[in-house]
Protein backbone atom coordinates (compact mmCIF):
# COMPACT_ATOMS: atom_id res chain seq x y z
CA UNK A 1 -207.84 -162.73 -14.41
CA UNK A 2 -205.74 -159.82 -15.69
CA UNK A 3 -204.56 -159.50 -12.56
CA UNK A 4 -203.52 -162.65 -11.81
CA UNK A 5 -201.76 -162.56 -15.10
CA UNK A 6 -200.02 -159.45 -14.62
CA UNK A 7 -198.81 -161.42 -11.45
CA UNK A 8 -197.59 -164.25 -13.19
CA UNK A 9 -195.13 -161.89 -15.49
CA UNK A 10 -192.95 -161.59 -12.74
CA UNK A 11 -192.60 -164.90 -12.00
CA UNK A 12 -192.04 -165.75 -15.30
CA UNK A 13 -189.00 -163.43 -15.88
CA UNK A 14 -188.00 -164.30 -13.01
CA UNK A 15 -187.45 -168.25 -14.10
CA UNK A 16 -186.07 -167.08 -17.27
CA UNK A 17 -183.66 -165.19 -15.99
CA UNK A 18 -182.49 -168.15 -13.80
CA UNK A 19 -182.44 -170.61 -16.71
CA UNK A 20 -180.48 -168.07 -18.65
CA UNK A 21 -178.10 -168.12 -15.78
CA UNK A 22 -177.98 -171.80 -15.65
CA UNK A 23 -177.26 -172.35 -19.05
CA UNK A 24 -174.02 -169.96 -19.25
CA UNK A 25 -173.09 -171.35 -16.60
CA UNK A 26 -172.65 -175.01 -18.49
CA UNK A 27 -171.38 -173.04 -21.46
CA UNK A 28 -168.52 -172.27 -18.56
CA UNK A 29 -167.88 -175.42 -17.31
CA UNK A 30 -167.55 -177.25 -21.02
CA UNK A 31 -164.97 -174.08 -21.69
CA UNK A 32 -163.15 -174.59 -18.78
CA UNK A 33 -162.86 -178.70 -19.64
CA UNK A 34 -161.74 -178.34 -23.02
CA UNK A 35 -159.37 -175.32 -21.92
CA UNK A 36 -158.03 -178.27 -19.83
CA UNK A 37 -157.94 -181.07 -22.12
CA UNK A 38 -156.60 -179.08 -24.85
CA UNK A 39 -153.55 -177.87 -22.55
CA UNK A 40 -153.27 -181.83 -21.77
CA UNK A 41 -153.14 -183.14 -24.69
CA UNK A 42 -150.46 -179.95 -25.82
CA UNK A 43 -148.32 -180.39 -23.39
CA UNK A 44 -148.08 -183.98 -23.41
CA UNK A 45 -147.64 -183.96 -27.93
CA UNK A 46 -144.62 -181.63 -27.11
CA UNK A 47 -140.93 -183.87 -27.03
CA UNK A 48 -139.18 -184.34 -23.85
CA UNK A 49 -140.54 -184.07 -21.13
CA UNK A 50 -139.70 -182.64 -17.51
CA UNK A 51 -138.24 -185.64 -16.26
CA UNK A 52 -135.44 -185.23 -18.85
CA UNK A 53 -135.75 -181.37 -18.73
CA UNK A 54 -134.65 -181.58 -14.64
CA UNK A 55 -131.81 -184.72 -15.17
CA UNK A 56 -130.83 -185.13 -18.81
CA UNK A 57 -127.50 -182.51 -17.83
CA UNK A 58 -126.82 -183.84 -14.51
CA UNK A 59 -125.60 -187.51 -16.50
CA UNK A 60 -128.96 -189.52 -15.17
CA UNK A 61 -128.86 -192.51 -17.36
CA UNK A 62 -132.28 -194.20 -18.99
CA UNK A 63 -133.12 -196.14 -16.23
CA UNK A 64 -133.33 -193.28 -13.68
CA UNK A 65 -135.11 -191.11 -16.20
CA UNK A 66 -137.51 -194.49 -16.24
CA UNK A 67 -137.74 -195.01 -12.56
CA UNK A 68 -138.31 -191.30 -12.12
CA UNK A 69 -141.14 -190.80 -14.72
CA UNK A 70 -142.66 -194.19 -12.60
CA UNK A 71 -142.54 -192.74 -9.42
CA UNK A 72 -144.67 -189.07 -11.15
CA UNK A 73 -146.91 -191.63 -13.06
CA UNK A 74 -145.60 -190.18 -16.39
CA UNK A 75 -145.38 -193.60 -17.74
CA UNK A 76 -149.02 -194.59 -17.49
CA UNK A 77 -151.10 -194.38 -20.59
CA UNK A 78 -152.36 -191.25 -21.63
CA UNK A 79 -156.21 -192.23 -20.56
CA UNK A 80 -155.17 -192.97 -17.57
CA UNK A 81 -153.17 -189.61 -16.67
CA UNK A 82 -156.37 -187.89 -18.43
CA UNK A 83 -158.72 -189.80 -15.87
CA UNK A 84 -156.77 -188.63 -12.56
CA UNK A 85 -156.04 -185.26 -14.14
CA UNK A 86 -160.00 -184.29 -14.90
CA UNK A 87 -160.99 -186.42 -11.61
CA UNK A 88 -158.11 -183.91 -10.14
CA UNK A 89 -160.13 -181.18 -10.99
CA UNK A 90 -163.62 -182.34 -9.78
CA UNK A 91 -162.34 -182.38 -6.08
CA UNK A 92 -160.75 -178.87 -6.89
CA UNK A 93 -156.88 -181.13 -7.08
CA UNK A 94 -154.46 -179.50 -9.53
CA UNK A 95 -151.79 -181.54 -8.60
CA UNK A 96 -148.63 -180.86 -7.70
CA UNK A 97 -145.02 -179.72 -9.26
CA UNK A 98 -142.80 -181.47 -11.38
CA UNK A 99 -139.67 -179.32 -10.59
CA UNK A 100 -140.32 -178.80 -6.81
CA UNK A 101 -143.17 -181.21 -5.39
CA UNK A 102 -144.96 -177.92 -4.30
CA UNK A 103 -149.07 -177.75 -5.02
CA UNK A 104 -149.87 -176.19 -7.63
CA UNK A 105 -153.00 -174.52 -5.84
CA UNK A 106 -150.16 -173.19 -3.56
CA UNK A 107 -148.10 -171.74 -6.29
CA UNK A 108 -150.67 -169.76 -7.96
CA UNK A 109 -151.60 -168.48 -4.87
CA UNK A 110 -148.66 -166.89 -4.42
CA UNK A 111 -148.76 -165.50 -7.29
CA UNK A 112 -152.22 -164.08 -7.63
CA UNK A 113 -151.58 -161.27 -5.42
CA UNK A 114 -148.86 -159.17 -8.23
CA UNK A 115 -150.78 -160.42 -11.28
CA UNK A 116 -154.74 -159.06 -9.67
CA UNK A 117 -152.55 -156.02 -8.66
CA UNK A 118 -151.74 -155.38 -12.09
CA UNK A 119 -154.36 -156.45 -13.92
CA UNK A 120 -156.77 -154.59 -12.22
CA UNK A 121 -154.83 -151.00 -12.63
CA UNK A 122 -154.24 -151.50 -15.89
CA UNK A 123 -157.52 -152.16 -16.46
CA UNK A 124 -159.04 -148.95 -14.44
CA UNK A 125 -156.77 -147.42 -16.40
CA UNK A 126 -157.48 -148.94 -19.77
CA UNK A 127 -161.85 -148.29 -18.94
CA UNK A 128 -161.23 -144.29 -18.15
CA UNK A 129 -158.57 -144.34 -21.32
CA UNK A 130 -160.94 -146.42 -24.03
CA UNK A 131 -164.05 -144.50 -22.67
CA UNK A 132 -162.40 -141.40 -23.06
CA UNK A 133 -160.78 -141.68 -26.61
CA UNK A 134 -164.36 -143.64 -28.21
CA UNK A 135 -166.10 -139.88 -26.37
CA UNK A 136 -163.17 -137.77 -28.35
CA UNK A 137 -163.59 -139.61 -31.40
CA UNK A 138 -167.33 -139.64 -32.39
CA UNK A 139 -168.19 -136.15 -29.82
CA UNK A 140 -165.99 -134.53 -32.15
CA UNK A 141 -164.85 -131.61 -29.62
CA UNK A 142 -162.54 -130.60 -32.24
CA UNK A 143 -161.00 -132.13 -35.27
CA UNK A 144 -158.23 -132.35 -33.85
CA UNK A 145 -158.70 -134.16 -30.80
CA UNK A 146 -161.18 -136.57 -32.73
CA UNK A 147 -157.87 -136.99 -35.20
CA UNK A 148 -155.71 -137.91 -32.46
CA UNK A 149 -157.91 -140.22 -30.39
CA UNK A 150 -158.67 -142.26 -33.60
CA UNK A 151 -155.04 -141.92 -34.07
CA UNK A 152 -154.09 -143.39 -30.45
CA UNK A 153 -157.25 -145.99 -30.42
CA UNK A 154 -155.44 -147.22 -33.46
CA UNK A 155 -152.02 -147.39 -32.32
CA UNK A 156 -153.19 -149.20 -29.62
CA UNK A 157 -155.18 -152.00 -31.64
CA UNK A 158 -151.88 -152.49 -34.24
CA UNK A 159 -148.85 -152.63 -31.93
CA UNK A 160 -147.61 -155.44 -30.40
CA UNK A 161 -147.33 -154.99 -26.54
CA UNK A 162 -144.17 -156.30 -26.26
CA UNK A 163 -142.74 -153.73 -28.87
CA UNK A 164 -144.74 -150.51 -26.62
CA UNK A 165 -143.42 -151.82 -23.55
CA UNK A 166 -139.51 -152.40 -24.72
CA UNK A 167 -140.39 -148.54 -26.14
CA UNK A 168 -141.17 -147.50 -22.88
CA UNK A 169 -138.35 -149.03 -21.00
CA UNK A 170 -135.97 -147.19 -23.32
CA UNK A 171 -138.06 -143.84 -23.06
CA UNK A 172 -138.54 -143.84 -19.14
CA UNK A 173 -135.91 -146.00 -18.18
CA UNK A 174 -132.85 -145.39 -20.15
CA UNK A 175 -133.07 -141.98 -21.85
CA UNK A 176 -134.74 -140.42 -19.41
CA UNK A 177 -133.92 -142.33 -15.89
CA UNK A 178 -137.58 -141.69 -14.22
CA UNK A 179 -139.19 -144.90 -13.84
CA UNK A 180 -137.84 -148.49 -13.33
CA UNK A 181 -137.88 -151.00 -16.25
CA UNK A 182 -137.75 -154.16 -13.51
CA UNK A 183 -139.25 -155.59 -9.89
CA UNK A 184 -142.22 -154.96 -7.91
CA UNK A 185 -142.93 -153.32 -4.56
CA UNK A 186 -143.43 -149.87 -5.17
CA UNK A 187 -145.69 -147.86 -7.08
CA UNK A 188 -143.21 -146.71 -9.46
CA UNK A 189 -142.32 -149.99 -10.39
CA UNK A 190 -146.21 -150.56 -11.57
CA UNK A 191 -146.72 -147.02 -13.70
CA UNK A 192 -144.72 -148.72 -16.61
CA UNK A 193 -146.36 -152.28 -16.65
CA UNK A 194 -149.71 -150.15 -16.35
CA UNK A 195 -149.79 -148.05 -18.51
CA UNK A 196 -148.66 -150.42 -21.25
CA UNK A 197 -150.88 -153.15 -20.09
CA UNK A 198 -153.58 -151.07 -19.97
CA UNK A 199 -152.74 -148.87 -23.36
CA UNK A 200 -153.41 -151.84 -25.49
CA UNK A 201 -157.05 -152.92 -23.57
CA UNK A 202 -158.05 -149.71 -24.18
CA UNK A 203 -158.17 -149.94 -27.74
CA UNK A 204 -160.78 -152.36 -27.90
CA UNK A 205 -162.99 -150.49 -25.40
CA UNK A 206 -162.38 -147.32 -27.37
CA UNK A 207 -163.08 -149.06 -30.69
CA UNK A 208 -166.84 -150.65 -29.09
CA UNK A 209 -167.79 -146.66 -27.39
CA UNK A 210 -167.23 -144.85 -30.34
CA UNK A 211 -169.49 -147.74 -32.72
CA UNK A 212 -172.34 -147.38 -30.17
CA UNK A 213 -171.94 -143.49 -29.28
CA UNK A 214 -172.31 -142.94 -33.06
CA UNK A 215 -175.59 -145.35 -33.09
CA UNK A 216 -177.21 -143.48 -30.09
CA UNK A 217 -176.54 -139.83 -31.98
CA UNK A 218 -178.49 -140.91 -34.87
CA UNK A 219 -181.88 -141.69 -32.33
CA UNK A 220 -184.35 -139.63 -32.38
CA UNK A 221 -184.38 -138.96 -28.89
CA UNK A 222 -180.84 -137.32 -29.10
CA UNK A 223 -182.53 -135.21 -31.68
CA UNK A 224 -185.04 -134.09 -29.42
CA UNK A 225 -183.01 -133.31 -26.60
CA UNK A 226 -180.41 -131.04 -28.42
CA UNK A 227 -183.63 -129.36 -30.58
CA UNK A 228 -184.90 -128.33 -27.46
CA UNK A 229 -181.84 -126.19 -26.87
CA UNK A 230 -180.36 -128.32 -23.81
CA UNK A 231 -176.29 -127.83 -23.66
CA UNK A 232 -174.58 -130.52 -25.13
CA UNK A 233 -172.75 -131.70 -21.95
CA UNK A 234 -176.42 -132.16 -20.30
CA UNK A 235 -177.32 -134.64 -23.10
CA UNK A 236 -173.95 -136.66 -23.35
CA UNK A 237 -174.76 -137.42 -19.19
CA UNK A 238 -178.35 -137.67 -19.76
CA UNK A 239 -178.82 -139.39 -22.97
CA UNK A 240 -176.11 -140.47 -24.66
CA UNK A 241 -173.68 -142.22 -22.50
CA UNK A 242 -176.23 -143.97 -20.41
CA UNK A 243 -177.30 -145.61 -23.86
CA UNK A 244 -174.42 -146.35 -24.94
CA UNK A 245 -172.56 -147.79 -22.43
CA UNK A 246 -173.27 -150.76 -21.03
CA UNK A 247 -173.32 -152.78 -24.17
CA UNK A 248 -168.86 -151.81 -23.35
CA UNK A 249 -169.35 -153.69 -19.99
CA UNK A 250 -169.31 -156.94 -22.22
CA UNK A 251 -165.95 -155.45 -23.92
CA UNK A 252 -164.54 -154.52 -20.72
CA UNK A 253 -165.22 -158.03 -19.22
CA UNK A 254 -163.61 -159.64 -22.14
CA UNK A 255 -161.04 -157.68 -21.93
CA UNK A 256 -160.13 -158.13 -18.37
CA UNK A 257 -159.94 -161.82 -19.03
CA UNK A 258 -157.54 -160.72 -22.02
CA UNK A 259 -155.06 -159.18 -19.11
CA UNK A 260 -154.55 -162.66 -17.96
CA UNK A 261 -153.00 -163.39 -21.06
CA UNK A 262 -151.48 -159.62 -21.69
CA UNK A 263 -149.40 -160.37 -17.91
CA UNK A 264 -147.07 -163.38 -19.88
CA UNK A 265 -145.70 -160.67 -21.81
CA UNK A 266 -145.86 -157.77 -19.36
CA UNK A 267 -144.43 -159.24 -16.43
CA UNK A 268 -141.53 -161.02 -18.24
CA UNK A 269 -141.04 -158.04 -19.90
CA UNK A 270 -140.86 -156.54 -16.38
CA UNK A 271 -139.34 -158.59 -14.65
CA UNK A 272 -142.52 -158.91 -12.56
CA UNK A 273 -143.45 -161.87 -10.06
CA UNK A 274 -147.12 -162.98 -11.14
CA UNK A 275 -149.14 -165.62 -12.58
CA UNK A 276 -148.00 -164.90 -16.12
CA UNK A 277 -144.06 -165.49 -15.34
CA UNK A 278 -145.25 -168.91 -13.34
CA UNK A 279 -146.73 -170.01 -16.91
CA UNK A 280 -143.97 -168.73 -18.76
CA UNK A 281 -141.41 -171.02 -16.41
CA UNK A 282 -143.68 -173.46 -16.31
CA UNK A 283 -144.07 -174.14 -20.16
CA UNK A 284 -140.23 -173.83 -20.46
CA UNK A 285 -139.83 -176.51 -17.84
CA UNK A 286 -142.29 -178.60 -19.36
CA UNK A 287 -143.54 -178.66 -16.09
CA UNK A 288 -147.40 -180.60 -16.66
CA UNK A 289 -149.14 -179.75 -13.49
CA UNK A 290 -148.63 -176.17 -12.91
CA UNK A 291 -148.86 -175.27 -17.15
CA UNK A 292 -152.44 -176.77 -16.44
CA UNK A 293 -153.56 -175.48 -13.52
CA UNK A 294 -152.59 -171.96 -14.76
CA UNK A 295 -154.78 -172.69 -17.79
CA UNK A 296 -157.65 -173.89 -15.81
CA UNK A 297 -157.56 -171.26 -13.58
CA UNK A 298 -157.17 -168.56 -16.22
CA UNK A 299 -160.40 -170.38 -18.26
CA UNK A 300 -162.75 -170.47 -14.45
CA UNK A 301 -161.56 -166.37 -13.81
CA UNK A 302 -162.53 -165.80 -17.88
CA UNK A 303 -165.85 -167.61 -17.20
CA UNK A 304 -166.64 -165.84 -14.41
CA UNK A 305 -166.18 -162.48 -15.34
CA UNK A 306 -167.73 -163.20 -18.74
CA UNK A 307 -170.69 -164.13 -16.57
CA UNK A 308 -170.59 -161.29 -14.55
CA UNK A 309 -170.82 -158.94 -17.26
CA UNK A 310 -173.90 -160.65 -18.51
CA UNK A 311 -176.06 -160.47 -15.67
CA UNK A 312 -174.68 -156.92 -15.06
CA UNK A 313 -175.64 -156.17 -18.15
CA UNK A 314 -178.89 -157.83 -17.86
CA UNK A 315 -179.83 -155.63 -14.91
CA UNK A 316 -178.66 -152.08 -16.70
CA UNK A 317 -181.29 -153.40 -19.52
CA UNK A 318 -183.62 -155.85 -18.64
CA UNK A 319 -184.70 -156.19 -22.18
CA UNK A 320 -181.26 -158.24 -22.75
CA UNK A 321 -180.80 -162.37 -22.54
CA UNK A 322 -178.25 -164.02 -21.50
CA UNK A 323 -176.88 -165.40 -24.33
């Protein structure tokens, strides 16, 4: 019978596990449908719209505004243009552009490739930064390096990014002539975005190490280890850093969703093609369909890596639900 039991624990886990799995991911999908219905209903409570946007200066009169907004189904009631926008989405439909008649699927595809290219350097660079300054702070290899880590984590948390990066391009790009402030192509043209970008995630990660290095130097076991006279760079890699570490995958996972939303600044302040300028256009054009499928698309890459980091998190220490 204890046997049989023992058996069963497995199993048992196992389920859980998958139920856990199951239930984030409906916590997903109700965050990525009111992410959409929220951008509906916003974009549709703002005046104007991009029927008038496109042909108000070119002398359209009323009735070619009306025929027009017909033709897009912008005069139908706002139920209605809900129904075919969620049923949109069920099929995997975003629609298609107000300014161009392009898909919308198609335009963010294009545009995935510069905005993944910097998102995902700035945040390899913002993990080996934030990791790094939490180790200087609470380590304490020497007050002054502890000083200025806490000093840099905290410059990082308090300043706006769009105030670091127009910094930078005056630095780098104006006094001193090194780096360009504008475009894409080259890997100079990404150090600035980067290192920005990923300056300002790295405050958060820094912020979470440091709060759970300084938990795992008060356990006993760290005790133990440095009482029995083992160097102190044996038990950061033995004991302390595998402790306190993945609880920061969550932050980091967070944060990478956070880049989505750190590109709209970055790569207008850039001048950089990517997802974040298409929004930026977008909302300025009032342009419905592609503002929306930015924001669903933004919410379903949030959800996933949220979910990600779970389970990854969940296999470091098994001892850990999903929430």
């Amino acid at each position: 019978m204890l046997m049989a039991g023992s058996r069963c624990l497995p199993i048992q886990a196992g389920l859980d596990r998958n139920d856990d799995v199951l239930r984030r991911l409906g916590q997903g999908a109700v965050t990525v449908w009111l992410a959409a219905t929220l951008a509906f209903l916003a974009l549709r409570v703002l005046p104007g719209d991009a029927i008038e946007t496109q042909l108000v200066f070119s002398g359209a009169g009323a009735e070619v505004l009306a025929e027009r907004r017909a033709v897009l189904g912008l005069d139908a009631p706002l139920q209605v243009q809900y129904t075919q926008f969620i049923g949109g989405l069920l099929v995997g439909e975003l629609g298609y552009s107000l300014q161009d008649g392009q898909s919308v699927m198609l335009k963010i595809s294009q545009q995935i490739v510069p905005t993944a290219t910097l998102a995902l350097s700035a945040l390899v660079f913002a993990v080996f930064l934030g990791i790094s300054l939490g180790i200087a702070v609470e380590i304490r290899v020497g007050w002054g390096v502890s000083w200025l880590a806490r000093l840099v984590t905290d410059l990082a948390l308090s300043t706006p990014i769009y105030w670091t990066g127009t910094l930078a391009i005056y630095l780098f790009t104006v006094w001193l002539g090194i780096l360009p402030s504008a475009g894409a192509g080259t890997v100079n043209h990404l150090v600035l975005p980067v290192t920005v970008l990923g300056f300002h995630t790295a405050g958060a990660i820094a912020r979470v190490t440091a709060a759970n290095l300084r938990e795992v130097l008060l356990a006993s076991y760290v005790r133990t280890a440095y009482a029995k006279g083992l160097p102190g760079r044996a038990v950061l890699l033995r004991h302390i850093l595998p402790s306190a570490l993945p609880p920061v995958i969550a932050v980091i996972a967070l944060q990478a969703g956070f880049l989505l939303s750190g590109t709209v600044i970055t790569e207008s302040l850039f001048v950089r093609p990517g997802i974040g300028r298409l929004l930026l256009d977008s909302v300025l054009r009032q342009d419905y369909p592609v503002v929306q499928g930015v924001v669903v698309f933004s919410a379903v890459v949030y959800v996933a890596l949220s979910l990600a980091a779970d389970v990854l998190y969940r296999l470091l220490d098994p001892r850990v639900t999903i929430a």
